[in-house]
C-alpha atoms as a PDB file:
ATOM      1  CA  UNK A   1     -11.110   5.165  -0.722  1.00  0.00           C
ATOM      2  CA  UNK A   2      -8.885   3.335   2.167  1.00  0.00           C
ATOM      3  CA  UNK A   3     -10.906   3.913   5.000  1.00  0.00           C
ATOM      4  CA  UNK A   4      -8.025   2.558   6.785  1.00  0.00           C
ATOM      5  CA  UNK A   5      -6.040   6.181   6.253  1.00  0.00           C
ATOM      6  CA  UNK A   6      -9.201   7.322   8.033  1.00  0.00           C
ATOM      7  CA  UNK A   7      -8.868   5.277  11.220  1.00  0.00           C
ATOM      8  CA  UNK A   8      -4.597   5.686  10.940  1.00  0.00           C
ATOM      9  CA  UNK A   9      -5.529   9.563  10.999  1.00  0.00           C
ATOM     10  CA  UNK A  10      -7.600   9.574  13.602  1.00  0.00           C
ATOM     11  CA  UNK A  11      -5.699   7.672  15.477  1.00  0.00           C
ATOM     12  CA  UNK A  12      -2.376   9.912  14.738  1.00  0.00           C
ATOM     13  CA  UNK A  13      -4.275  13.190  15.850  1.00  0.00           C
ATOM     14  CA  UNK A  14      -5.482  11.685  19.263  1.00  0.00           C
ATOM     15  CA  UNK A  15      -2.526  10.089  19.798  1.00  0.00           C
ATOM     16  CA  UNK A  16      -0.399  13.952  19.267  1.00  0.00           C
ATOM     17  CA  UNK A  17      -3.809  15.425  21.780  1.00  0.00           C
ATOM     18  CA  UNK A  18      -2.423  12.991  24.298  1.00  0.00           C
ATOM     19  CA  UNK A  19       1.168  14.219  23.940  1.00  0.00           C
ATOM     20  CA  UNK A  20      -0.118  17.772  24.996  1.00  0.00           C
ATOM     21  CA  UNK A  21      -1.870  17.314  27.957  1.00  0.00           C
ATOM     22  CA  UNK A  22      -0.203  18.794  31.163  1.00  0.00           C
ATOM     23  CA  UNK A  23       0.289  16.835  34.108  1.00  0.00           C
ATOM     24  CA  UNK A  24       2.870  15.968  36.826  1.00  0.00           C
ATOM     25  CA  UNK A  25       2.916  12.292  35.952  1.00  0.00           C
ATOM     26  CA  UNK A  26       6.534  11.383  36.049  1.00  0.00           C
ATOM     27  CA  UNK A  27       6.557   7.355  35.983  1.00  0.00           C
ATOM     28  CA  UNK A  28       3.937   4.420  36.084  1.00  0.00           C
ATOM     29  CA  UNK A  29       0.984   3.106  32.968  1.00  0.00           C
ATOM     30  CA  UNK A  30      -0.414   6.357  32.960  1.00  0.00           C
ATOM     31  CA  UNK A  31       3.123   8.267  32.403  1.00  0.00           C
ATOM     32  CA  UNK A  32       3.744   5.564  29.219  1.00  0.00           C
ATOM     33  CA  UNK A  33       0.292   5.959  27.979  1.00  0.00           C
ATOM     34  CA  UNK A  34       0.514   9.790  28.200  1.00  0.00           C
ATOM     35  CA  UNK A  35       3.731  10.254  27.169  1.00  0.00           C
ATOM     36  CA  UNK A  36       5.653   7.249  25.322  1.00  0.00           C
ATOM     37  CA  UNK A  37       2.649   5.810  23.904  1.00  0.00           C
ATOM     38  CA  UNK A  38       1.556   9.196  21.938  1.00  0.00           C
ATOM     39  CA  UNK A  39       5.387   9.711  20.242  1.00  0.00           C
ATOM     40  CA  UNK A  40       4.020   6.828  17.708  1.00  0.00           C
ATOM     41  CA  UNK A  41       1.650   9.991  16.414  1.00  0.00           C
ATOM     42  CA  UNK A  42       3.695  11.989  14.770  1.00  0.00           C
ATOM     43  CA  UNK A  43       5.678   9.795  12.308  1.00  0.00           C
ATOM     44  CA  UNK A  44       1.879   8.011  11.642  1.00  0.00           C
ATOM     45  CA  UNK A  45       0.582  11.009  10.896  1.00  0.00           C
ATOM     46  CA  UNK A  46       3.442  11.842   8.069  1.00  0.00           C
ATOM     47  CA  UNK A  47       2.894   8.925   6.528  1.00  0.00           C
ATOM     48  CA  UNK A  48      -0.644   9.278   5.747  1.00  0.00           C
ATOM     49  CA  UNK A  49      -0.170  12.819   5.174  1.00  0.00           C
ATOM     50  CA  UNK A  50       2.735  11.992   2.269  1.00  0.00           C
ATOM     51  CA  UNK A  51       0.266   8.970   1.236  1.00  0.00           C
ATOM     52  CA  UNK A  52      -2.504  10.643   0.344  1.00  0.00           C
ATOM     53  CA  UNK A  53      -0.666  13.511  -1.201  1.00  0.00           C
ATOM     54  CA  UNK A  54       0.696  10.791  -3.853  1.00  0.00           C
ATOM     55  CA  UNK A  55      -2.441   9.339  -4.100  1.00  0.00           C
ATOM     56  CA  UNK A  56      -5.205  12.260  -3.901  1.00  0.00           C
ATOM     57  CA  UNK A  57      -3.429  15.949  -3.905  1.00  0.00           C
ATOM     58  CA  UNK A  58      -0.961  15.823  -6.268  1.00  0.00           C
ATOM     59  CA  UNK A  59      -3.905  14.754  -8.709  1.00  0.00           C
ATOM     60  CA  UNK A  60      -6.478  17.100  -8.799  1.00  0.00           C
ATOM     61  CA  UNK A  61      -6.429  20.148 -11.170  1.00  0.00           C
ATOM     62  CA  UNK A  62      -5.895  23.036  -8.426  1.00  0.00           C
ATOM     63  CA  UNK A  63      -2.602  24.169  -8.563  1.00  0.00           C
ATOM     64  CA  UNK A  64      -0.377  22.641  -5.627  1.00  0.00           C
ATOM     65  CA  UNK A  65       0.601  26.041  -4.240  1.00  0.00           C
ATOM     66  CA  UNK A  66      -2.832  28.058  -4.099  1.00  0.00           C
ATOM     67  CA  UNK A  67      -4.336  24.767  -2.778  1.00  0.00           C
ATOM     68  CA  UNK A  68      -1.602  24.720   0.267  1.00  0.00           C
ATOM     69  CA  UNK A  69      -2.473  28.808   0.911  1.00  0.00           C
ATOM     70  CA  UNK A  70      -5.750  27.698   1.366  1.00  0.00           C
ATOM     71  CA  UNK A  71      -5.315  24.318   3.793  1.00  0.00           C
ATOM     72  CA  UNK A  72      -2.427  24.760   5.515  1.00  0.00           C
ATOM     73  CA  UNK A  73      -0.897  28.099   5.632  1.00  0.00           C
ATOM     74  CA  UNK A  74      -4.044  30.525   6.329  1.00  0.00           C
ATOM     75  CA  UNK A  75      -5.453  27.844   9.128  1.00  0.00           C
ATOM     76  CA  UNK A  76      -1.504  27.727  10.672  1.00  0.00           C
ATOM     77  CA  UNK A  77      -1.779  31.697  10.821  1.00  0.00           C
ATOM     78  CA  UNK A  78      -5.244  31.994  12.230  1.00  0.00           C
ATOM     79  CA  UNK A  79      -4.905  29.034  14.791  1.00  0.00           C
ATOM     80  CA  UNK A  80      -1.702  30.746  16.344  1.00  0.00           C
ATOM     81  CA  UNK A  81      -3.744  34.479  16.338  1.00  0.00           C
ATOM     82  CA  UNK A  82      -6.487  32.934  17.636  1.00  0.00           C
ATOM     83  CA  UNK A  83      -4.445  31.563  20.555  1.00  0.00           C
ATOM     84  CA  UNK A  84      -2.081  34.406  20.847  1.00  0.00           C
ATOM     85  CA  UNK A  85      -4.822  37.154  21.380  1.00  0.00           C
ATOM     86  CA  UNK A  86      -6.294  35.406  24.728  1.00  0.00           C
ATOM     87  CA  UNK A  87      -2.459  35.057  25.303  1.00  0.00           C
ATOM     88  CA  UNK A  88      -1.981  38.847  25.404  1.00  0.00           C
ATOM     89  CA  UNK A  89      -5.086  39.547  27.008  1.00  0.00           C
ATOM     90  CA  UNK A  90      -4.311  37.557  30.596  1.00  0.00           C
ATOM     91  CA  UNK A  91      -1.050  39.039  29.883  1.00  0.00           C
ATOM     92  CA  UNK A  92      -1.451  42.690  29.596  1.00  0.00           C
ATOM     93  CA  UNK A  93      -5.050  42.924  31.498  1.00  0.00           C
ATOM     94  CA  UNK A  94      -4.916  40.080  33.967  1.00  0.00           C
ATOM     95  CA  UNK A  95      -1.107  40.018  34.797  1.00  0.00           C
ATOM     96  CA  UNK A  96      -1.117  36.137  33.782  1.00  0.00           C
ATOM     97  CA  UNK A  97       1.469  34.776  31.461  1.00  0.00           C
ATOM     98  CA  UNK A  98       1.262  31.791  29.565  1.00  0.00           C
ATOM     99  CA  UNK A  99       4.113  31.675  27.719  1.00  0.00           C
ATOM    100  CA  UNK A 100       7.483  29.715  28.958  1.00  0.00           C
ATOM    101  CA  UNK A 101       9.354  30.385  25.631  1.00  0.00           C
ATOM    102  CA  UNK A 102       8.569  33.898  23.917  1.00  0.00           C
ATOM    103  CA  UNK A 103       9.073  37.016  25.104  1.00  0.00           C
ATOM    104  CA  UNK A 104       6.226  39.970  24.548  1.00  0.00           C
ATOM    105  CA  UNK A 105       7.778  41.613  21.992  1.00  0.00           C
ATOM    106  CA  UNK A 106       8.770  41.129  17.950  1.00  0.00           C
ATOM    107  CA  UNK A 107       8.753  37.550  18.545  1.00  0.00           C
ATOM    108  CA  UNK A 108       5.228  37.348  19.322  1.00  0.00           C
ATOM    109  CA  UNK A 109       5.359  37.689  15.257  1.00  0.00           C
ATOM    110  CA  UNK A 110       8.108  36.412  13.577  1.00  0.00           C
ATOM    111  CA  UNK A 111       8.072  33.288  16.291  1.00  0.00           C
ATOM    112  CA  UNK A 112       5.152  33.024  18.002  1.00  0.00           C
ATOM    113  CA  UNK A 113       2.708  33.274  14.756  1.00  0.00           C
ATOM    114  CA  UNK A 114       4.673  32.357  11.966  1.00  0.00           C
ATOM    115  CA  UNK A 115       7.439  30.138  13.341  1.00  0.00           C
ATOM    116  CA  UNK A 116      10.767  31.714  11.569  1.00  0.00           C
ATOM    117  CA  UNK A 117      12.980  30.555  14.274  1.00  0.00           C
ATOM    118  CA  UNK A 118      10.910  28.115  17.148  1.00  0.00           C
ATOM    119  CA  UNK A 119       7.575  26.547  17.093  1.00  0.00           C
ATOM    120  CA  UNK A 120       4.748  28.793  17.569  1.00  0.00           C
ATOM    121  CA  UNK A 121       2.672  30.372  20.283  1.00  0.00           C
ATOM    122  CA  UNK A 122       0.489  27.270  19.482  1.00  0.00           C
ATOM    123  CA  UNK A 123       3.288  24.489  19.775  1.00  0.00           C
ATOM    124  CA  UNK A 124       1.892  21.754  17.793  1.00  0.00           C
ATOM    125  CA  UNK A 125       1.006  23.273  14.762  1.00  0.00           C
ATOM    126  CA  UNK A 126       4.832  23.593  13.921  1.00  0.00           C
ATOM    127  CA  UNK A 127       4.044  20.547  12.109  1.00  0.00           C
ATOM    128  CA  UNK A 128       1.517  22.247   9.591  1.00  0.00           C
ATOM    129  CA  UNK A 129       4.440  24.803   9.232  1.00  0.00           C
ATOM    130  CA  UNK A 130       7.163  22.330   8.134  1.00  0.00           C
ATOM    131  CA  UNK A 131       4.127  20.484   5.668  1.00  0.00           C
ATOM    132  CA  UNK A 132       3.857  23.913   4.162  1.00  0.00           C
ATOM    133  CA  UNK A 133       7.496  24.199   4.041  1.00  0.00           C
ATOM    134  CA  UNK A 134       7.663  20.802   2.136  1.00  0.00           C
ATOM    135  CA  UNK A 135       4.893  21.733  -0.159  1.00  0.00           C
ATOM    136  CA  UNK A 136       6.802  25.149  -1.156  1.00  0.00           C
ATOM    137  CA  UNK A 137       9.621  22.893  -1.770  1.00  0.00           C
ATOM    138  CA  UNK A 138       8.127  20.201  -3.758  1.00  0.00           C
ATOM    139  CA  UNK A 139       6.293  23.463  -6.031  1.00  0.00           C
ATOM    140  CA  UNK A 140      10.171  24.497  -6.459  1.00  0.00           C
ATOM    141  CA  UNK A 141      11.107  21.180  -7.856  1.00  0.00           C
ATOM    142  CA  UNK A 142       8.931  19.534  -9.243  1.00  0.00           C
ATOM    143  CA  UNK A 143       6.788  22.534 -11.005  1.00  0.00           C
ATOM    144  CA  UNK A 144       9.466  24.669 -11.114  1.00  0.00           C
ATOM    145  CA  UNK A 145       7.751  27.796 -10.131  1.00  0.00           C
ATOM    146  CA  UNK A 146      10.887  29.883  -9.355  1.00  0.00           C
ATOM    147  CA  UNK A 147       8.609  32.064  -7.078  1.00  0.00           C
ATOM    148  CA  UNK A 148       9.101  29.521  -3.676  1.00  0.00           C
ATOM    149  CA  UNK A 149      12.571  31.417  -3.966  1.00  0.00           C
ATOM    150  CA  UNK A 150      11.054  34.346  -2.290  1.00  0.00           C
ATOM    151  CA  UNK A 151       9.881  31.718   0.303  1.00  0.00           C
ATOM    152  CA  UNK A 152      12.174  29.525   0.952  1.00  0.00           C
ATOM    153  CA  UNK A 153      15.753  31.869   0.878  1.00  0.00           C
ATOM    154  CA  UNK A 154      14.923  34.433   3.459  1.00  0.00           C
ATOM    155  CA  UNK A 155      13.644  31.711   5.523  1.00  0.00           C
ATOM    156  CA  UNK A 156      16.954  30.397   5.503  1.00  0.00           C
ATOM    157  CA  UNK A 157      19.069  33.606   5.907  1.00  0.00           C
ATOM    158  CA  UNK A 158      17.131  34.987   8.839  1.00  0.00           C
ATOM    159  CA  UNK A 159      15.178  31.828  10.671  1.00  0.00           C
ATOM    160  CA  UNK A 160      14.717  28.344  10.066  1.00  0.00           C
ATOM    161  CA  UNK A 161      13.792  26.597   6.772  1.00  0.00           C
ATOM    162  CA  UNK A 162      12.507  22.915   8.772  1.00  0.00           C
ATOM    163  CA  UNK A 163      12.110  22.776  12.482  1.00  0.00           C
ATOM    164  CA  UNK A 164      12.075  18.871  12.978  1.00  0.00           C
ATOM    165  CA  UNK A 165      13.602  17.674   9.936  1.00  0.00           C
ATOM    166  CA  UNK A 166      12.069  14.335  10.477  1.00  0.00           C
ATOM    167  CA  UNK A 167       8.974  15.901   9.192  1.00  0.00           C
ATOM    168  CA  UNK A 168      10.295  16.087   5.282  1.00  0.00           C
ATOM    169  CA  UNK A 169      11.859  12.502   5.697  1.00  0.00           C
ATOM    170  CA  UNK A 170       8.402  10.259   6.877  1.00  0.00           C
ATOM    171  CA  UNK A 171       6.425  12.507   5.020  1.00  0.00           C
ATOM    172  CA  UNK A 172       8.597  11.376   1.425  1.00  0.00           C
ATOM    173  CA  UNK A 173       8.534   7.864   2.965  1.00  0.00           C
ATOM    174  CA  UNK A 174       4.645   8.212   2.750  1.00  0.00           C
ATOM    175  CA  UNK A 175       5.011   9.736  -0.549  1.00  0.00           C
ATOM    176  CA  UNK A 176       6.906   7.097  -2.383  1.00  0.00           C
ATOM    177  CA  UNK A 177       5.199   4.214  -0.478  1.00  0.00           C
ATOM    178  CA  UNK A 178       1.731   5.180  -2.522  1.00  0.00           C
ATOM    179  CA  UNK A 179       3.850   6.288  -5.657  1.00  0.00           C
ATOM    180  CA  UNK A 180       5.744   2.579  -6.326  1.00  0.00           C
ATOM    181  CA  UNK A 181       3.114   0.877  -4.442  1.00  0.00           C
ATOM    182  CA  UNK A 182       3.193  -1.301  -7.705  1.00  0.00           C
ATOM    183  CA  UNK A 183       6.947  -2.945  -7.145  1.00  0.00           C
ATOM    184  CA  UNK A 184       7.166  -2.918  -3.221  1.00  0.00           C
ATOM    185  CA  UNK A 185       5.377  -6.776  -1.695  1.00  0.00           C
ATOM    186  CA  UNK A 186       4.040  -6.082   1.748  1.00  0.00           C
ATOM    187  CA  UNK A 187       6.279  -8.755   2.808  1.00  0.00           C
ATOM    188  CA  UNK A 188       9.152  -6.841   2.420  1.00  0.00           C
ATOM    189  CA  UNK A 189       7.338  -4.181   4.238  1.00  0.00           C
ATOM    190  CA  UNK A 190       6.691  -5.940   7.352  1.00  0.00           C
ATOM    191  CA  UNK A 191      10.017  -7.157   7.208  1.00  0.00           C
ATOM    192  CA  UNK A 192      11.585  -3.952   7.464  1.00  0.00           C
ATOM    193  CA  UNK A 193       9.097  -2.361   9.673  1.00  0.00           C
ATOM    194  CA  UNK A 194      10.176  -5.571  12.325  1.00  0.00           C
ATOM    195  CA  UNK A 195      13.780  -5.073  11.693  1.00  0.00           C
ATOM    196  CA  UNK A 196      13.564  -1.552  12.513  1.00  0.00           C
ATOM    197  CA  UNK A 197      11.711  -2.423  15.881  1.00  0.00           C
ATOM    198  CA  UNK A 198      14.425  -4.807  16.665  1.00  0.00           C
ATOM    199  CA  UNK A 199      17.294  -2.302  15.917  1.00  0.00           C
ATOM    200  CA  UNK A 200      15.326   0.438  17.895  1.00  0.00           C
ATOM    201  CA  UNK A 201      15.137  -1.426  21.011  1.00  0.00           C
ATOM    202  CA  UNK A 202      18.752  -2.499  20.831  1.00  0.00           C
ATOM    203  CA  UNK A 203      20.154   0.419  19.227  1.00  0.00           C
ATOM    204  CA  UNK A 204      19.230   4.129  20.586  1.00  0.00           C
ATOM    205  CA  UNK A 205      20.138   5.574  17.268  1.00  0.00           C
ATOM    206  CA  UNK A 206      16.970   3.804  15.670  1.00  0.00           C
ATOM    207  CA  UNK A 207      13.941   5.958  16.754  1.00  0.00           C
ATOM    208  CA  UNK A 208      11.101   3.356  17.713  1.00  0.00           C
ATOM    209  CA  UNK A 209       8.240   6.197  17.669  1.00  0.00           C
ATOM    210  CA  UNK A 210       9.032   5.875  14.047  1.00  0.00           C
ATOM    211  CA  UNK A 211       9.632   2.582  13.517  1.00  0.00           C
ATOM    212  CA  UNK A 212       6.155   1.550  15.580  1.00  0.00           C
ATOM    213  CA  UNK A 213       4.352   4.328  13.426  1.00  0.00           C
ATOM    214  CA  UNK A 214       5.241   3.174  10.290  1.00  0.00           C
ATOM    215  CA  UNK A 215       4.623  -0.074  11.367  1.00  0.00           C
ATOM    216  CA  UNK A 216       0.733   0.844  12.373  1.00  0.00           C
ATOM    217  CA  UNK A 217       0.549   2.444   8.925  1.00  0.00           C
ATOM    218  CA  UNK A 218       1.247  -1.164   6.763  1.00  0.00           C
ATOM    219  CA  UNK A 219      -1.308  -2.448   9.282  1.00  0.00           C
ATOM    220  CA  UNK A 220      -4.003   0.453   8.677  1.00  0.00           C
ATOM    221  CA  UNK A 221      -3.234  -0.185   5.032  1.00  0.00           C
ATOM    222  CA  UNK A 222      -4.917  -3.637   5.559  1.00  0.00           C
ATOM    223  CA  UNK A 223      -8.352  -2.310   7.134  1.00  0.00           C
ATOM    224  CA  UNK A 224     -10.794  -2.895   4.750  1.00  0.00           C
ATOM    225  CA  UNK A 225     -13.817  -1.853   6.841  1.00  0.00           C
ATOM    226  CA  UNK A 226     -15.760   1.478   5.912  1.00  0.00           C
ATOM    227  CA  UNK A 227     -15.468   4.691   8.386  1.00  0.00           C
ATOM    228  CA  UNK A 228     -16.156   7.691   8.670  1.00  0.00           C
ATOM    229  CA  UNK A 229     -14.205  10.961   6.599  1.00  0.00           C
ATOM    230  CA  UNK A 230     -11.929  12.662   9.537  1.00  0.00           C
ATOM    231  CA  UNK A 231     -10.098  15.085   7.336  1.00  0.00           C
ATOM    232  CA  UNK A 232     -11.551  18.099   8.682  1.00  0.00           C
ATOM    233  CA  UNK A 233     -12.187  17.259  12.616  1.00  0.00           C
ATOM    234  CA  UNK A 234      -8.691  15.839  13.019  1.00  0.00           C
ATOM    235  CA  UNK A 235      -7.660  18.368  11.612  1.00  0.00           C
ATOM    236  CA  UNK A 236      -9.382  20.952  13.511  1.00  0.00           C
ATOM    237  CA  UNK A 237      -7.943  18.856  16.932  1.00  0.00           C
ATOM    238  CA  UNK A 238      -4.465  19.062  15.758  1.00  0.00           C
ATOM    239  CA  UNK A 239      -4.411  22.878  15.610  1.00  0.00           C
ATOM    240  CA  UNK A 240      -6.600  23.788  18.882  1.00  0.00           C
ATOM    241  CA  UNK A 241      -6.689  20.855  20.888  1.00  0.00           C
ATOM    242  CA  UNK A 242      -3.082  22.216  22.985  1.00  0.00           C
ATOM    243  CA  UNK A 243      -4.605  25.772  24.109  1.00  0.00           C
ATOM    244  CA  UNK A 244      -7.875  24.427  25.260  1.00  0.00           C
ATOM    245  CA  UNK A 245      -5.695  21.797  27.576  1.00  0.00           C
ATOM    246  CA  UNK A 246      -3.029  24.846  28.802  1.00  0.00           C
ATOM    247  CA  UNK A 247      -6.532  27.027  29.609  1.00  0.00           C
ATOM    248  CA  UNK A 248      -8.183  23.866  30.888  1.00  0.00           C
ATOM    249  CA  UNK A 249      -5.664  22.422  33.162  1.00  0.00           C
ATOM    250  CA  UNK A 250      -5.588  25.205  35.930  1.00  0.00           C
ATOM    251  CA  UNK A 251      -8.866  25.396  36.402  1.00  0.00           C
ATOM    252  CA  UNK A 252     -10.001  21.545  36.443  1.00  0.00           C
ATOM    253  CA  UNK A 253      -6.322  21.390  39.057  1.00  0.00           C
ATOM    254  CA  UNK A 254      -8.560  23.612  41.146  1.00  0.00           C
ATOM    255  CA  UNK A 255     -10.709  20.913  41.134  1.00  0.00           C
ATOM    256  CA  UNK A 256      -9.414  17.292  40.935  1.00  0.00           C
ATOM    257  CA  UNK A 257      -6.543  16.279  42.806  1.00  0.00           C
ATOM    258  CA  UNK A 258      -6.204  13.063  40.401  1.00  0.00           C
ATOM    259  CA  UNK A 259      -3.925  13.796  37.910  1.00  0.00           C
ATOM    260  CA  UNK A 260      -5.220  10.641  35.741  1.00  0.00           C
ATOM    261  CA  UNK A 261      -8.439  11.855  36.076  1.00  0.00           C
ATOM    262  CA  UNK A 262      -7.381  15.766  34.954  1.00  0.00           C
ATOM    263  CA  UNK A 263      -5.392  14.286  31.982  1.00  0.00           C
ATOM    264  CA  UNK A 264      -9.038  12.089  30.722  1.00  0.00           C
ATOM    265  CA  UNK A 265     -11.263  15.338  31.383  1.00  0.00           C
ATOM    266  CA  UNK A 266      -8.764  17.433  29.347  1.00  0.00           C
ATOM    267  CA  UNK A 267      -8.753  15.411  26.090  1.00  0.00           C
ATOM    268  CA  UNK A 268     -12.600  14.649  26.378  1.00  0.00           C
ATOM    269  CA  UNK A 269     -12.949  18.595  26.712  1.00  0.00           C
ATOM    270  CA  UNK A 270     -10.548  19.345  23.874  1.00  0.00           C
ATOM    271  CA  UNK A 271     -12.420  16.559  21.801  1.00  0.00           C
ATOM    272  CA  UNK A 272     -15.671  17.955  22.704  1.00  0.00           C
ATOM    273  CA  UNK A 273     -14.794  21.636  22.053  1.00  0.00           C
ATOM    274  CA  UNK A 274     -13.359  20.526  19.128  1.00  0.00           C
ATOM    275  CA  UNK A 275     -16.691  18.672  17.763  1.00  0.00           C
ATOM    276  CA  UNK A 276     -18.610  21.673  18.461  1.00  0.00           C
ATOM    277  CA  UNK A 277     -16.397  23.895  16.537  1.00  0.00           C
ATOM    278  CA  UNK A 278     -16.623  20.951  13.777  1.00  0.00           C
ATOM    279  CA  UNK A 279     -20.076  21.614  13.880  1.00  0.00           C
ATOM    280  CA  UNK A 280     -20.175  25.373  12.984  1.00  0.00           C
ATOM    281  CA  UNK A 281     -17.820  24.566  10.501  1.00  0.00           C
ATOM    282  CA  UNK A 282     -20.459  22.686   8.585  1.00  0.00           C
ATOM    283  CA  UNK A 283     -23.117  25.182   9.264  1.00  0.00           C
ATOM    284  CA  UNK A 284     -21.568  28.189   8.097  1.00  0.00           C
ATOM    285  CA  UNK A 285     -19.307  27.881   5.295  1.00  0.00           C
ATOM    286  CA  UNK A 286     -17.225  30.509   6.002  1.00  0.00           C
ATOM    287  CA  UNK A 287     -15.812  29.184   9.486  1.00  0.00           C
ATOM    288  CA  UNK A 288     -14.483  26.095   6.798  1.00  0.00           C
ATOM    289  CA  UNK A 289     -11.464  28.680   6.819  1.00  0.00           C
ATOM    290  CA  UNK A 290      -9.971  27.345  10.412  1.00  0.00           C
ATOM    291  CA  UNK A 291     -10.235  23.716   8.762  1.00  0.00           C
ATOM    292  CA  UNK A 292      -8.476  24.494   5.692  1.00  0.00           C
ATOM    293  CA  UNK A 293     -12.003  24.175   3.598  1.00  0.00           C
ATOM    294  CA  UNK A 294     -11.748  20.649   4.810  1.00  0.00           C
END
């Protein structure tokens, strides 16, 4: 086990929690720490998702599609239910609405649960969408179960087959990184990793989120020290951590006139809320559901 992935992991998922906090910071150490700092999330995350599929997933005996059901496409469903029903409650009861992209109708289905043509009513678990869009695609090729047809086409006659496609590209790079691990010298790692830094901060068509994050992911490679298992509380965190910060937020800006301040007590609430849920998770088997049976 490379307790580095751990760390890398955990590391990825706060960083994306920090992305999703709402503010009005617009400039200053806060704004880059809030805001620039968190874009190296995303493509770290990818890798060590793609990384671990090479060197875990594709592995066991489970077949890859039933597996992906179970961990990413029932807890993508429920995590965008369990956010749009509070959603449609402040709405229709309260006369509060929540939502700055979907309208209350159709869409609160085809977009805001399953994604078909924009990112969810839960915004940041798009990314578990495209994953399970990858995985259907990788059971098409490489296993050739003709079934993903039924899938994949419609998704591409009536919505959208990838929403970032970044998501399909990092996560290979992950992939192949564990799978010829054997004939690539970390020297030649580093040196690319650098080079892409350079050509990022001289070049706008290089993407240094990406570059950075892959990057920290040679480096958490490295970490030899032992840690903790995170698969199932990061996890958890990625899918709920964004409602509990849009509930949060008006009610501690009632409060707190320090935005800095807000921003801190919304991630230690979302990491907090998130622990507890954790928790029940390992009490009761059945909640393992939400966390994929993480």
């Amino acid at each position: 086990m490379k307790y580095g992935i751990e760390i890398a992991r955990l590391i990825a998922v706060l960083l994306i929690t920090f992305n999703h906090t709402e503010h009005n910071l617009t400039s200053g150490v806060a704004y880059w720490v809030f805001e620039e700092l968190p874009l190296f999330g995303t493509p770290l995350l990818l890798l060590v998702c793609g990384y671990l599929f090479s060197a875990i997933s594709k592995k066991k005996s489970e077949p890859l599609f039933t597996k992906k059901i179970k961990s990413l496409l029932i807890p993508f469903v429920m995590a965008n239910v369990l956010v749009l029903l509070p959603v449609c409650f402040f709405y229709f009861v309260l006369d509060i609405n929540y939502l700055d992209r979907l309208s209350f109708d159709y869409k609160l289905i085809t977009d805001g649960i399953f994604a078909i043509n924009d990112v969810p009513v839960n915004p940041p678990t798009y990314f578990i969408r495209d994953i399970f869009i990858v995985f259907v695609t990788v059971e098409l090729i490489l296993y050739k179960n003709w079934k993903m047809l039924l899938i994949l086409v419609p998704l591409i006659i009536f919505g959208q087959l990838i929403i970032r496609w970044d998501i399909p590209i990092i996560f290979t790079i992950g992939y192949l990184l564990d799978n010829y691990k054997a004939y690539l010298k970390k020297q030649w790692l580093y040196g690319v990793a650098i080079v892409l830094i350079i050509l990022s901060v001289v070049n706008d068509n290089f993407q240094l989120n990406n570059a950075v994050g892959f990057l920290l992911f040679l480096i958490s490679l490295e970490i030899n020290v032992k840690f903790i298992k995170t698969g199932a509380y990061t996890y958890l965190l990625h899918l709920y951590h964004s409602p509990i910060m849009v509930f949060s937020y008006p009610l501690l800006a009632l409060v707190i006139d320090n935005e800095v301040v807000n921003v801190v007590l919304q991630i230690l609430i979302s990491m907090i809320s998130i622990f507890f849920l954790y928790k029940l998770t390992r009490w009761f088997d059945s909640l393992k559901i939400l966390s994929g049976f993480r």
